[in-house]
Protein backbone atom coordinates (compact mmCIF):
# COMPACT_ATOMS: atom_id res chain seq x y z
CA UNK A 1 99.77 74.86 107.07
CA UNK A 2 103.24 75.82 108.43
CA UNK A 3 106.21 73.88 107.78
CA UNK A 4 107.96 71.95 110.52
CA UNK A 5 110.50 71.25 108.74
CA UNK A 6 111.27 75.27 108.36
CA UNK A 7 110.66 76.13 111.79
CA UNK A 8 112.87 73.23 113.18
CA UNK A 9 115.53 74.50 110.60
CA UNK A 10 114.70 78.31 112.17
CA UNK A 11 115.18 76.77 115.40
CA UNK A 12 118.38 75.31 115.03
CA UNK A 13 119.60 78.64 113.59
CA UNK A 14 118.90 80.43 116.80
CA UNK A 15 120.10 78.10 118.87
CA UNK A 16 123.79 78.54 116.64
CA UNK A 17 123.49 81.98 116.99
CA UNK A 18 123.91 81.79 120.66
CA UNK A 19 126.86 82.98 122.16
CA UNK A 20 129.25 80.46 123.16
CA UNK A 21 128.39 80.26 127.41
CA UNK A 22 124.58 79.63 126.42
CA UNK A 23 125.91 76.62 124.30
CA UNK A 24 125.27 74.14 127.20
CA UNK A 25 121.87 75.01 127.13
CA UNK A 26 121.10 74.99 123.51
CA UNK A 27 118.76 72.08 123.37
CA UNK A 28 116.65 73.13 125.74
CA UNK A 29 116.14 76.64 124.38
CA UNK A 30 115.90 75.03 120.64
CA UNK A 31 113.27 72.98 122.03
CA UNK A 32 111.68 76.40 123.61
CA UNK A 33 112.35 78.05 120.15
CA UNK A 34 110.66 75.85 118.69
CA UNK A 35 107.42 75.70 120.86
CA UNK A 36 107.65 79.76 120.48
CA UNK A 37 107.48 79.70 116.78
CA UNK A 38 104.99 77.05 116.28
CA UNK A 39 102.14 78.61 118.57
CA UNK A 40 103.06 82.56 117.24
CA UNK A 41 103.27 81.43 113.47
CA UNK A 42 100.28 79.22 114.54
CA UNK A 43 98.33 82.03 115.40
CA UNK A 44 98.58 83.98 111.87
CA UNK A 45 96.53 81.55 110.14
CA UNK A 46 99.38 81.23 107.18
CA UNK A 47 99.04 79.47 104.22
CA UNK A 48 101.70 77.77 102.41
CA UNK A 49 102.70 79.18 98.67
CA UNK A 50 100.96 76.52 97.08
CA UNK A 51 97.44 77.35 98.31
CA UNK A 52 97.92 80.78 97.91
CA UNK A 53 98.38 80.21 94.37
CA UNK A 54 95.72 77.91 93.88
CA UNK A 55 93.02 80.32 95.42
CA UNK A 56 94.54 83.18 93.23
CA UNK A 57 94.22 81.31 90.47
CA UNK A 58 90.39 80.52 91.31
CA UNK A 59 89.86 84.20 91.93
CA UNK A 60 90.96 85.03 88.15
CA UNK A 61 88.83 82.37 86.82
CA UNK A 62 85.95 83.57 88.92
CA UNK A 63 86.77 87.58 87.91
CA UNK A 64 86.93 86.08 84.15
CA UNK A 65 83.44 84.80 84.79
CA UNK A 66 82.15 87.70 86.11
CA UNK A 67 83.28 89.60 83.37
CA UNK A 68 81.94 87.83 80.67
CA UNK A 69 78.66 87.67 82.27
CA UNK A 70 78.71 91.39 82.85
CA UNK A 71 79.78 91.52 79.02
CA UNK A 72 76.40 88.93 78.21
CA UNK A 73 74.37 91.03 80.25
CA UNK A 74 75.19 94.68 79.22
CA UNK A 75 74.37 92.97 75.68
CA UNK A 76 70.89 91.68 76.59
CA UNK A 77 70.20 94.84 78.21
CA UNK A 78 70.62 96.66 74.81
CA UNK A 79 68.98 93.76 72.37
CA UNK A 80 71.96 92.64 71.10
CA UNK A 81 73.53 89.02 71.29
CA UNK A 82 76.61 87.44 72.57
């Protein structure tokens, strides 16, 4: 899920860094900005920090898994027990 808040924020700052002539038109290429960003960051399929970090942390508990019932198995397969 993307931000708005960010992109607005990314908006704006384009729309300062515009030379002083363009300055009437700011608003309207802010808005434009703004409509650009959204559909191209949009189209990456981002995710936010905090669901990043909650799959990663899922895939370590699932590798942990794994490799204690690798661990369990390698023991059956020579008799002994876990």
């Amino acid at each position: 899920m993307i931000d708005m808040h960010r992109i607005d924020e990314l908006a704006r700052k384009l729309g300062d860094a515009l030379p002083p002539g363009a300055r009437r038109m700011r608003d309207d290429l802010e808005g434009q900005f703004r409509a650009v960003l959204q559909k191209g960051l949009g189209a990456m399929d981002l995710v936010t920090r905090e669901e990043f970090d909650i799959q990663k942390a899922a895939l370590e508990r699932a590798r942990a898994e794994l490799a204690s019932l690798e661990e369990r198995l390698r023991a059956l397969e020579t008799g002994g027990e876990t």
